[in-house]
N, C-alpha and C. Protein backbone atom coordinates (compact mmCIF):
# COMPACT_ATOMS: atom_id res chain seq x y z
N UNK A 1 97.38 211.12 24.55
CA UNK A 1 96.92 210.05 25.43
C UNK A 1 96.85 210.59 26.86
N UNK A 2 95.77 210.20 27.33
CA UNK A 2 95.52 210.71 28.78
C UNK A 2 96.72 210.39 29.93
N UNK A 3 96.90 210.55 31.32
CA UNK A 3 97.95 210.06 31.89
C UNK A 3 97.34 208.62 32.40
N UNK A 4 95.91 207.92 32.96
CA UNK A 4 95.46 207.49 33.19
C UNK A 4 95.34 206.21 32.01
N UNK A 5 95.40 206.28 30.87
CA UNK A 5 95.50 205.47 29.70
C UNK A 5 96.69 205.30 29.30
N UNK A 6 97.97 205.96 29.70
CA UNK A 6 99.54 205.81 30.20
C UNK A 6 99.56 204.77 30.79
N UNK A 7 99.38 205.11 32.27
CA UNK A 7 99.78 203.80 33.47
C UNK A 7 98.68 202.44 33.22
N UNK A 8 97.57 203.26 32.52
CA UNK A 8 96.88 201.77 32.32
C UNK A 8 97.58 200.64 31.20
N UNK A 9 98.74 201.47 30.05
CA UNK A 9 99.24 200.57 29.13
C UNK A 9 100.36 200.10 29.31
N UNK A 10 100.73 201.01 30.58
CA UNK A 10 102.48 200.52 31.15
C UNK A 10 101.80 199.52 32.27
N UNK A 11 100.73 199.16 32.80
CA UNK A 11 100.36 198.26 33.50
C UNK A 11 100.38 197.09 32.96
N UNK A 12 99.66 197.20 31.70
CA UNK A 12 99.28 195.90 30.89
C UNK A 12 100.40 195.27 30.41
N UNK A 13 101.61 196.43 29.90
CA UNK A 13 102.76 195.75 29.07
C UNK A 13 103.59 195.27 30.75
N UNK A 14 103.48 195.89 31.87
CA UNK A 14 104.56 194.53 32.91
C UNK A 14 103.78 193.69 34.03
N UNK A 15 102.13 193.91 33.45
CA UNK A 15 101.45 193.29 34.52
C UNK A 15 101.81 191.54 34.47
N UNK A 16 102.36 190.79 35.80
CA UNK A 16 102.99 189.41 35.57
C UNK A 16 101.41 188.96 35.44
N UNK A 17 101.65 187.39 34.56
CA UNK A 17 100.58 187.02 34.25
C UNK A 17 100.40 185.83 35.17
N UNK A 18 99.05 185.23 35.17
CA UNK A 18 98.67 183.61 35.74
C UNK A 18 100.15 182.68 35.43
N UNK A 19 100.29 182.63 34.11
CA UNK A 19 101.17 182.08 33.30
C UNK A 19 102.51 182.14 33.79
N UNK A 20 102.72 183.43 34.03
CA UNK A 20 104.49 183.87 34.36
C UNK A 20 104.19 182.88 35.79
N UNK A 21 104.01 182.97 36.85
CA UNK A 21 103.55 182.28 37.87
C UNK A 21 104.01 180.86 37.53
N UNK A 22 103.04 180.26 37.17
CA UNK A 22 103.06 178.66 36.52
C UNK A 22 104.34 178.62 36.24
N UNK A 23 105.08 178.70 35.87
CA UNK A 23 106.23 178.85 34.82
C UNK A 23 107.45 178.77 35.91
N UNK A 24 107.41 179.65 37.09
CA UNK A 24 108.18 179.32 37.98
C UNK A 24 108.77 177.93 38.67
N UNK A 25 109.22 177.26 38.56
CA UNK A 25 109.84 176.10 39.34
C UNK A 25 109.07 175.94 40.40
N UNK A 26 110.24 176.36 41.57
CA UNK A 26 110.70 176.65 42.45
C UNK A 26 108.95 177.06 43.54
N UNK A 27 108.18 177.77 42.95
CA UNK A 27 106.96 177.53 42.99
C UNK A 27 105.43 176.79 43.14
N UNK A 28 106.07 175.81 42.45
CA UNK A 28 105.09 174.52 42.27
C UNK A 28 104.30 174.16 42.96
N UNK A 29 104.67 174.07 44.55
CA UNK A 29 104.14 173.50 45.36
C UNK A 29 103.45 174.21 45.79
N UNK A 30 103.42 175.55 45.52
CA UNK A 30 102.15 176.39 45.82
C UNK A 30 101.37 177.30 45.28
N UNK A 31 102.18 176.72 44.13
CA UNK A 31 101.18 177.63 42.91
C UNK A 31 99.79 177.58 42.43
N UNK A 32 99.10 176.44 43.39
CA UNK A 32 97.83 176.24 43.40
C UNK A 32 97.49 177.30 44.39
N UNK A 33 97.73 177.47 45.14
CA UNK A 33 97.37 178.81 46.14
C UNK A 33 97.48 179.96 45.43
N UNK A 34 98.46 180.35 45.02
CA UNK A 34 98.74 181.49 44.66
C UNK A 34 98.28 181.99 42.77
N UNK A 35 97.79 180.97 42.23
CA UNK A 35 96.90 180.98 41.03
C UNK A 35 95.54 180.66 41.46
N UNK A 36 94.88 180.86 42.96
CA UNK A 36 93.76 181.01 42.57
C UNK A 36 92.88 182.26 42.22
N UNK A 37 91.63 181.89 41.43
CA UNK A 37 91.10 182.76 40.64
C UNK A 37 90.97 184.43 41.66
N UNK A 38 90.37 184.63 42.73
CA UNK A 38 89.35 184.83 43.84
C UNK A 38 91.32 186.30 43.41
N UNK A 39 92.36 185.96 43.69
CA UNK A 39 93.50 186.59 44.07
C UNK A 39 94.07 187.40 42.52
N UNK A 40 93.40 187.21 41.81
CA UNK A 40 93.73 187.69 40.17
C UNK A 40 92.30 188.65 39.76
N UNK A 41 91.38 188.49 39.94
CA UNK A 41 90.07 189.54 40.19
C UNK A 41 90.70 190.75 40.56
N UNK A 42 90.35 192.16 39.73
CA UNK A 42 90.13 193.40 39.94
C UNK A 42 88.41 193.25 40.81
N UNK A 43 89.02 193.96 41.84
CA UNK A 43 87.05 194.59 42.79
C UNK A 43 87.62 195.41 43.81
N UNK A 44 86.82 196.15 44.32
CA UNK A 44 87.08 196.93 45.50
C UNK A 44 88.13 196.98 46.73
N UNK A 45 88.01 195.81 46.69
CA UNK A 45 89.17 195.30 47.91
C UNK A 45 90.27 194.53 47.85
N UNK A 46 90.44 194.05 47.05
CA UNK A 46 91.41 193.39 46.63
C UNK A 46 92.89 194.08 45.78
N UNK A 47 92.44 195.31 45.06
CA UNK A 47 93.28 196.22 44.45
C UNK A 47 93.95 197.13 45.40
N UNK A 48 92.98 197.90 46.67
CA UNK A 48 93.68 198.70 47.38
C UNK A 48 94.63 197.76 48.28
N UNK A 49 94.18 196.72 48.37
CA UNK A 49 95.44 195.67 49.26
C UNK A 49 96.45 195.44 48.30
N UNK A 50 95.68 195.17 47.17
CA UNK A 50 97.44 194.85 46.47
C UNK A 50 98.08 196.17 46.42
N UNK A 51 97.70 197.41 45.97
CA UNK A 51 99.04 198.59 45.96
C UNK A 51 99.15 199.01 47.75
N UNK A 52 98.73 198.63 48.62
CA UNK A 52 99.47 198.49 49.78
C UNK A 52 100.30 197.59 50.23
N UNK A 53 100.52 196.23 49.86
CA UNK A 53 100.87 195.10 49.98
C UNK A 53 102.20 195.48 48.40
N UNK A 54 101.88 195.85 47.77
CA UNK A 54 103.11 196.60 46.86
C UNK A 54 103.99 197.05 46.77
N UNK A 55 103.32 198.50 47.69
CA UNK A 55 104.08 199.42 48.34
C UNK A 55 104.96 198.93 49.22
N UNK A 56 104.17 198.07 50.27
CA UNK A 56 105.33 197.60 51.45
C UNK A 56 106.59 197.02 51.04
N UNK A 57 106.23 195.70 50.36
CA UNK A 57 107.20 194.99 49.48
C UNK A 57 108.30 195.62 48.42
N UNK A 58 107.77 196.73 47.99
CA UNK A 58 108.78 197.03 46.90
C UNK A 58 109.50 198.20 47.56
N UNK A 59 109.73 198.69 49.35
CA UNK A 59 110.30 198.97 49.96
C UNK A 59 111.47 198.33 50.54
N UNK A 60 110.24 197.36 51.31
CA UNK A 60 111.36 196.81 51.94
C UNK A 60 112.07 195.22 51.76
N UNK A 61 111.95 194.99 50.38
CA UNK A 61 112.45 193.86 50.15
C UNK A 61 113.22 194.25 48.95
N UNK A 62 114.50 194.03 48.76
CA UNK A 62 115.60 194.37 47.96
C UNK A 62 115.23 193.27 46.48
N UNK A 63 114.98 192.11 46.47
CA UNK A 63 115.21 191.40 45.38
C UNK A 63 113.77 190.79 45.29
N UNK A 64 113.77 189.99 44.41
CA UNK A 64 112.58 189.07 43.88
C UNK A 64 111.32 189.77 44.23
N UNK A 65 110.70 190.81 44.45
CA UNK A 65 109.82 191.48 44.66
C UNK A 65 108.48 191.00 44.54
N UNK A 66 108.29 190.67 43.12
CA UNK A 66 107.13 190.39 42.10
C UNK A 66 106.58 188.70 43.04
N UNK A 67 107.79 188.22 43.18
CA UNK A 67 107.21 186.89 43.51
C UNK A 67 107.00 187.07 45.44
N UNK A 68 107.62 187.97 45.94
CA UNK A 68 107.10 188.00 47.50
C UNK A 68 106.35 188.75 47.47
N UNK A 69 105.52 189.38 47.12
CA UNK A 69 104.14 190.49 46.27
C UNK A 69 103.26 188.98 46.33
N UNK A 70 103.15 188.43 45.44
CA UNK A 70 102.58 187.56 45.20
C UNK A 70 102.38 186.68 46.58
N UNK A 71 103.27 186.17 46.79
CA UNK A 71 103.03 185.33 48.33
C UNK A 71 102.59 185.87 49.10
N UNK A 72 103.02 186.78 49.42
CA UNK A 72 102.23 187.70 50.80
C UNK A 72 100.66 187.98 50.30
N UNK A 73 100.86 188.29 49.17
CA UNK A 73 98.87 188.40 48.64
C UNK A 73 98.06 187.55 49.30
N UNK A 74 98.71 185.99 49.42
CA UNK A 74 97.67 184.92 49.91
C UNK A 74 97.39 185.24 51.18
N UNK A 75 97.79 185.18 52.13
CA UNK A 75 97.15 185.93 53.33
C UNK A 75 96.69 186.98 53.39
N UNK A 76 96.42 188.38 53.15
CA UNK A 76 96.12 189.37 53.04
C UNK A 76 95.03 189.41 52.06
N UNK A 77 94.63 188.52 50.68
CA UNK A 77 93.54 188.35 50.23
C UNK A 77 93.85 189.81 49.25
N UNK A 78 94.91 189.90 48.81
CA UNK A 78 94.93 190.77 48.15
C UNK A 78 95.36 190.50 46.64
N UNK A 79 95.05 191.56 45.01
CA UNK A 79 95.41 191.04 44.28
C UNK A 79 96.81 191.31 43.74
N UNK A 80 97.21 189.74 43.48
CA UNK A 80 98.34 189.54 42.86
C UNK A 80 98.89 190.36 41.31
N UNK A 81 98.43 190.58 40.27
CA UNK A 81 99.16 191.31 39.47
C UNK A 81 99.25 192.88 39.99
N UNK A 82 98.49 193.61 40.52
CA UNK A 82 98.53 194.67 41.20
C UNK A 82 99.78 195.00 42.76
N UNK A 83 99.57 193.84 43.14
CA UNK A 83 100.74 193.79 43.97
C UNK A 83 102.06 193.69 43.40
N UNK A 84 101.99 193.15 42.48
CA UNK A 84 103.43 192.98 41.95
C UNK A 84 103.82 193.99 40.71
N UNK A 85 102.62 194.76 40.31
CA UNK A 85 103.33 195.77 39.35
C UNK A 85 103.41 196.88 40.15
N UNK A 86 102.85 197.25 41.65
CA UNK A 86 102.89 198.26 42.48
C UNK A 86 104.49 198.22 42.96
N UNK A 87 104.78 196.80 43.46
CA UNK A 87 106.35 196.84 43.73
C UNK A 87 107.72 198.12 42.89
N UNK A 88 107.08 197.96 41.87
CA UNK A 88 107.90 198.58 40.67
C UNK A 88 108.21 200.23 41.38
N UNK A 89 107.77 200.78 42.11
CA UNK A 89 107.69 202.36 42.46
C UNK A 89 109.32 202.27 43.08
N UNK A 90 109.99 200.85 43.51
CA UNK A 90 111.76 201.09 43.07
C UNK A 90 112.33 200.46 42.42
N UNK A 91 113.18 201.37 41.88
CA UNK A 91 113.89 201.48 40.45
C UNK A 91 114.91 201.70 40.79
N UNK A 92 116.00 201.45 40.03
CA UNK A 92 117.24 202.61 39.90
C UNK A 92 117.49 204.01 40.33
N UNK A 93 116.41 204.73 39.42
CA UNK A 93 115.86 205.62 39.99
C UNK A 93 114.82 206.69 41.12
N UNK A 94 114.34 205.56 41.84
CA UNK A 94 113.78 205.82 42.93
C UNK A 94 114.80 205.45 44.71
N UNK A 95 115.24 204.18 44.03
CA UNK A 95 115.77 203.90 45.22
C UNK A 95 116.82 204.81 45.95
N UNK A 96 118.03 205.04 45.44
CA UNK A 96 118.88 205.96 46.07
C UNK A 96 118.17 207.25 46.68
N UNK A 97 117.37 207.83 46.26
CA UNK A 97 116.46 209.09 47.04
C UNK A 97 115.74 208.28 48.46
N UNK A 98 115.25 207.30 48.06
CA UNK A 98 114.39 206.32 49.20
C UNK A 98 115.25 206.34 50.31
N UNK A 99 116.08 205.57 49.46
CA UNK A 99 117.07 205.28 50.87
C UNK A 99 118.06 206.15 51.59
N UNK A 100 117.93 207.73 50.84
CA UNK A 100 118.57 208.71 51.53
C UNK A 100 117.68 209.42 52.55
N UNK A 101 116.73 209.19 52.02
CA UNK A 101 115.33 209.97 52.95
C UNK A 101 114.78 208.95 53.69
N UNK A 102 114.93 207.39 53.83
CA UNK A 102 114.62 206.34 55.30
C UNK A 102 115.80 206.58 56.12
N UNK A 103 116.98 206.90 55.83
CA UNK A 103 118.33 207.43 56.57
C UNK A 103 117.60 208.69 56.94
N UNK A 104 117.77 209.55 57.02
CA UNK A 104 117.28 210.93 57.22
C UNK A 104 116.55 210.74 58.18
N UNK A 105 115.34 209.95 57.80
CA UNK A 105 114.44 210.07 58.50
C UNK A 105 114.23 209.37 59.82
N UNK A 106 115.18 208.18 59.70
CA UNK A 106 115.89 207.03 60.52
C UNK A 106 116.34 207.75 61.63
N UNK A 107 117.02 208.82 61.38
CA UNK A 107 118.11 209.39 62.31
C UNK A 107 117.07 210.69 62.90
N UNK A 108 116.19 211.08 62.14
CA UNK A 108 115.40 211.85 63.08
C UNK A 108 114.35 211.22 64.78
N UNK A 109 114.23 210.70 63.82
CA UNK A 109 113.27 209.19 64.67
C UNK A 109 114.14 208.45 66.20
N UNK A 110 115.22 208.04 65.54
CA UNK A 110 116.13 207.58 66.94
C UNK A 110 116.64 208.66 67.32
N UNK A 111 117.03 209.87 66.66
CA UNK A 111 117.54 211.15 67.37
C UNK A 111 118.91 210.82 67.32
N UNK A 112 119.73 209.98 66.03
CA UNK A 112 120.92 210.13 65.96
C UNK A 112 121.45 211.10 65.71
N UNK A 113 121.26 212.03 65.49
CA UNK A 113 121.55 213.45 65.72
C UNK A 113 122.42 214.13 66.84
N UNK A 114 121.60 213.71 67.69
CA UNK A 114 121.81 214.39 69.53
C UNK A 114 122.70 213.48 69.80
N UNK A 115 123.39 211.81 68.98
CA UNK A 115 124.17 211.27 69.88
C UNK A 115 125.45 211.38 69.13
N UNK A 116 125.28 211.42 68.03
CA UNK A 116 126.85 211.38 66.97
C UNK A 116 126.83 212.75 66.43
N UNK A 117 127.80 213.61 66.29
CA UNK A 117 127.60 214.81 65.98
C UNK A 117 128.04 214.57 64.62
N UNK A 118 127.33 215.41 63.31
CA UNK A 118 127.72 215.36 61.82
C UNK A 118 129.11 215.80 61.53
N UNK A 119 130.06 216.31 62.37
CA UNK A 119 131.49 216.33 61.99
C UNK A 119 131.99 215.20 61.90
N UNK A 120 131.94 214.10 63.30
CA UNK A 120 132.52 212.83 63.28
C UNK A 120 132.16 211.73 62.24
N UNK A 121 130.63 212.17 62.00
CA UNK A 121 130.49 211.59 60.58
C UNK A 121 131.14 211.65 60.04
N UNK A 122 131.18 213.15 59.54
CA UNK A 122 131.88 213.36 57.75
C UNK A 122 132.95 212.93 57.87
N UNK A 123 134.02 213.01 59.16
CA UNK A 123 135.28 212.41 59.18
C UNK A 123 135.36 210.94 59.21
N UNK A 124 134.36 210.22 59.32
CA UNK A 124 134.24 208.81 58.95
C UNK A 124 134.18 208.37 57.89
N UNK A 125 133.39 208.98 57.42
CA UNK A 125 133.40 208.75 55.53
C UNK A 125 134.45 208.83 54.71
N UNK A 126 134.89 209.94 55.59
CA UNK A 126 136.19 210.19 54.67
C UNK A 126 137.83 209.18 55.09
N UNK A 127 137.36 208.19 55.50
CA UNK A 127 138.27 207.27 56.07
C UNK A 127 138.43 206.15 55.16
N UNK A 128 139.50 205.07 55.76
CA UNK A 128 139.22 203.68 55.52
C UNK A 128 138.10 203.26 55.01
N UNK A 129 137.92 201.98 53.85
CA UNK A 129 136.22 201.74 53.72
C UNK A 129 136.45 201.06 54.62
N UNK A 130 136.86 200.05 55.67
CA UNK A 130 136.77 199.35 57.00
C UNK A 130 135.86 200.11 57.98
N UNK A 131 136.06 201.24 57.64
CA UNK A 131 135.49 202.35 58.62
C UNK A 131 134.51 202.85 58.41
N UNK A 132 134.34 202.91 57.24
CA UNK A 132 132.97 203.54 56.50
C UNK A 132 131.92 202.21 56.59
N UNK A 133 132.15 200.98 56.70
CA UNK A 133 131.69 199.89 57.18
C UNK A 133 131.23 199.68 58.22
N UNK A 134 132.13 200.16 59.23
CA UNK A 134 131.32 200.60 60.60
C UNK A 134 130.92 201.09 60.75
N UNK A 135 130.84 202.10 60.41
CA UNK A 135 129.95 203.39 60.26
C UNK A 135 128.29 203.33 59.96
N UNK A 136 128.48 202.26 58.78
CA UNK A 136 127.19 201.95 58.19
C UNK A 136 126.54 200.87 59.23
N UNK A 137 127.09 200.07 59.89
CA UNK A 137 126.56 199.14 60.51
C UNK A 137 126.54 199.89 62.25
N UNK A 138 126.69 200.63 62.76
CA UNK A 138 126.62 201.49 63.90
C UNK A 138 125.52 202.40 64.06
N UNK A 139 125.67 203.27 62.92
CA UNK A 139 124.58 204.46 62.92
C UNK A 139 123.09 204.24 61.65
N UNK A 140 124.03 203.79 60.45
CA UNK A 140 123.14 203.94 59.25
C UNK A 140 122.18 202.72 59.02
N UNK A 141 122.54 201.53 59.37
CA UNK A 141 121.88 200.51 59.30
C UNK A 141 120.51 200.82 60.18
N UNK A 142 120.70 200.98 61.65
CA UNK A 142 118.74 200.56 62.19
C UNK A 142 118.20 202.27 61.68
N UNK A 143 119.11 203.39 61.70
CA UNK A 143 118.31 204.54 61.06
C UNK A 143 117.46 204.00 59.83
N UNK A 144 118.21 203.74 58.62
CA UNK A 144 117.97 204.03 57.28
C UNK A 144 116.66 202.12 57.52
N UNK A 145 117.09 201.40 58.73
CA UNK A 145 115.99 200.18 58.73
C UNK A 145 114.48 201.05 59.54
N UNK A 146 114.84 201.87 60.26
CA UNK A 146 113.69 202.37 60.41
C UNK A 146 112.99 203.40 59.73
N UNK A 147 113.59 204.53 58.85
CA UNK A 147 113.07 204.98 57.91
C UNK A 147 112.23 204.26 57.24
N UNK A 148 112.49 203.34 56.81
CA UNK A 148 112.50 202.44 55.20
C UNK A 148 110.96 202.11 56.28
N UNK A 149 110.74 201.26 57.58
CA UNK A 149 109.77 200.96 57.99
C UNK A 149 108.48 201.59 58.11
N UNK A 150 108.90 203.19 58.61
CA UNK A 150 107.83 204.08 58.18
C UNK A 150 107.64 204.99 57.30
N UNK A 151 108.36 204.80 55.95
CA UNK A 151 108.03 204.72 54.80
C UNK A 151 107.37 203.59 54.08
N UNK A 152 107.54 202.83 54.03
CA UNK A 152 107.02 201.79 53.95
C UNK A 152 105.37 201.48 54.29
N UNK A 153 105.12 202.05 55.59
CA UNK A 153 103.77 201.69 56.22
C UNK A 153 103.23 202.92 56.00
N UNK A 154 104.10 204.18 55.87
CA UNK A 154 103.20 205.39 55.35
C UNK A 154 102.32 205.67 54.01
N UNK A 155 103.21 204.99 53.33
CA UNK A 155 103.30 204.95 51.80
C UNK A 155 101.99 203.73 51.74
N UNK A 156 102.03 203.00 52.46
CA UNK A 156 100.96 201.62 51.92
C UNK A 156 99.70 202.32 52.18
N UNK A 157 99.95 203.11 53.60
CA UNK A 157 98.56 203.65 53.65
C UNK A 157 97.59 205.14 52.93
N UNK A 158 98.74 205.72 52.23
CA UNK A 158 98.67 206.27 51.52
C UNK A 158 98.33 206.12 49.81
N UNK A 159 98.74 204.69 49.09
CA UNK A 159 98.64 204.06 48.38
C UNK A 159 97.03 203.56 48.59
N UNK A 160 96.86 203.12 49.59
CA UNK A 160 95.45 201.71 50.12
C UNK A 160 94.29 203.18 49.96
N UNK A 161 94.75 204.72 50.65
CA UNK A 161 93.89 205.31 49.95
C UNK A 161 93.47 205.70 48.53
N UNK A 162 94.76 206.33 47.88
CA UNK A 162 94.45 206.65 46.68
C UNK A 162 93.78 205.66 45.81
N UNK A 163 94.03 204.34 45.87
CA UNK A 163 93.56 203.26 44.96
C UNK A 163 92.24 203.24 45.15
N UNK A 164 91.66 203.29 46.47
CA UNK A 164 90.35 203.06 47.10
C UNK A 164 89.75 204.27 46.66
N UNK A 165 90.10 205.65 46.69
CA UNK A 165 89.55 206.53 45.84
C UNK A 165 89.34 206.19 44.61
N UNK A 166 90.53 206.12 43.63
CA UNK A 166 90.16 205.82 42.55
C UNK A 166 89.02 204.86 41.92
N UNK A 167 89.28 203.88 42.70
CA UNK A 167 88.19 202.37 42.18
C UNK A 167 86.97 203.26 42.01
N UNK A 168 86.49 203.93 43.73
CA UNK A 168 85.31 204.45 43.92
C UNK A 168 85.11 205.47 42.44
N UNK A 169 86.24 206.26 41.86
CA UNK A 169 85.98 207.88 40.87
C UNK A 169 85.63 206.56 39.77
N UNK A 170 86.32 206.30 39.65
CA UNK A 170 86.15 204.99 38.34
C UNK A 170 84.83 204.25 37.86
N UNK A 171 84.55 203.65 39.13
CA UNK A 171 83.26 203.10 39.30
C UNK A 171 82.00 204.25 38.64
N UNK A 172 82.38 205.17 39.66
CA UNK A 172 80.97 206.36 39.75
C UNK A 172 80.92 206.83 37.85
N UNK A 173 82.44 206.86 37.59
CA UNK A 173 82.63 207.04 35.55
C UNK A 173 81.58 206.07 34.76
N UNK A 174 81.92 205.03 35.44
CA UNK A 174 81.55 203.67 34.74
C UNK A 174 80.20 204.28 34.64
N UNK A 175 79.48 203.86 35.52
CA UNK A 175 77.63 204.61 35.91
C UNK A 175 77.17 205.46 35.34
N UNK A 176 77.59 206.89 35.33
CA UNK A 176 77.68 208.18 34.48
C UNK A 176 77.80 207.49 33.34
N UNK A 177 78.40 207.43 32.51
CA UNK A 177 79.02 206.80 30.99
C UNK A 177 78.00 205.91 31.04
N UNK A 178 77.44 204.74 31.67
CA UNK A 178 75.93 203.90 31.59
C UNK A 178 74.98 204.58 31.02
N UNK A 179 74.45 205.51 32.29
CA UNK A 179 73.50 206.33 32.19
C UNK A 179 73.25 206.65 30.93
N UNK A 180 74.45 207.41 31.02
CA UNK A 180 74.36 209.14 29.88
C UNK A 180 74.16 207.92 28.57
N UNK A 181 74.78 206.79 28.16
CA UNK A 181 74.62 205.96 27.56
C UNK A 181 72.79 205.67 26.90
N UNK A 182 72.36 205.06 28.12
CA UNK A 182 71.09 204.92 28.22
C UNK A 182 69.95 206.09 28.16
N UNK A 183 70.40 207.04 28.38
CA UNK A 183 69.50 208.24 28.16
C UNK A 183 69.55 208.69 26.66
N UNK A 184 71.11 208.51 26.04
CA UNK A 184 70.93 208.93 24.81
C UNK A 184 70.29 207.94 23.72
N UNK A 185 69.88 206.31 24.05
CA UNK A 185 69.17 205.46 23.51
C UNK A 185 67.53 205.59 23.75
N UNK A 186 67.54 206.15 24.60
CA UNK A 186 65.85 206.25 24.83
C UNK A 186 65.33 207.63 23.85
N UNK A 187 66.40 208.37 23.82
CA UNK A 187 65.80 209.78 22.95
C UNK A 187 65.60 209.78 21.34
């Protein structure tokens, strides 16, 4: 099986449906917005917004993903099952790397570096968790919040391309495969 006929069947088996939607409670009152048709359409523009609108969300929002994917779609005009199976890029396994490399990158960015030297770190860690608490809320918190931010906005725009490529390689398949279709009926 191709890799492309992979993600297209791992799409289908967690893509949330119209249905899953409906089904929500808590929802109701705007699930007429957010089930309309125009926001569930695969087309050109609507897909590269949803795996940017994906991307962002399944950064920087810790819980309920699928359903703030979805909400945020309505303004942005982007589509909803695509937004919410794009969220998925954290996992278990993605996140702890994420969030060691928005830290990292956090601290390059503010230049926590030049103000806390990495000895006094390590000797923090190795303390009290009271301390390792402060620690996290002093240095690691707006680093690893600003990492996560331009990861987040790097990644969407990086995402908003590849998708937008693809549609376009896809499309141009579709045509080719027409054609070549139609040429071999005329012969």
């Amino acid at each position: 099986m191709r890799m492309f006929d992979r993600i297209s069947a791992w799409s289908e088996r967690n893509m949330p449906t119209r249905e899953t939607f409906e089904r929500i409670g808590w929802l109701r009152p705007i699930a007429h917005r957010i089930l309309l048709p125009e926001l569930w359409r695969f087309h050109r523009r609507s897909v590269p917004r949803g795996v940017a609108l994906g991307v962002i969300v399944g950064v920087m929002v810790p819980v309920a993903q699928t359903i703030f994917a979805a909400l945020f779609a309505l303004p942005v005009r982007a589509n909803v099952p695509v937004a919410a199976v794009t969220t998925f890029i954290t996992n278990p396994l993605t996140t702890p790397p994420l969030w060691v490399g928005a830290y990292w990158l956090g601290t390059r960015i503010l230049r926590l570096e030049a103000i806390t030297p990495t000895h006094v770190l390590g000797e923090e860690m190795h303390s009290q968790a009271w301390e390792l608490a402060r620690w996290l809320l002093s240095d690691a918190a707006p680093a690893t919040a600003v990492g996560l931010v331009v990861i987040s906005i790097v990644g969407a725009l990086v995402g908003y391309g590849l998708a937008a490529l693809c549609w376009r390689y896809w499309i141009a398949h579709k045509w080719r495969t027409r054609r070549h279709g139609r040429k071999a009926a005329h012969n």
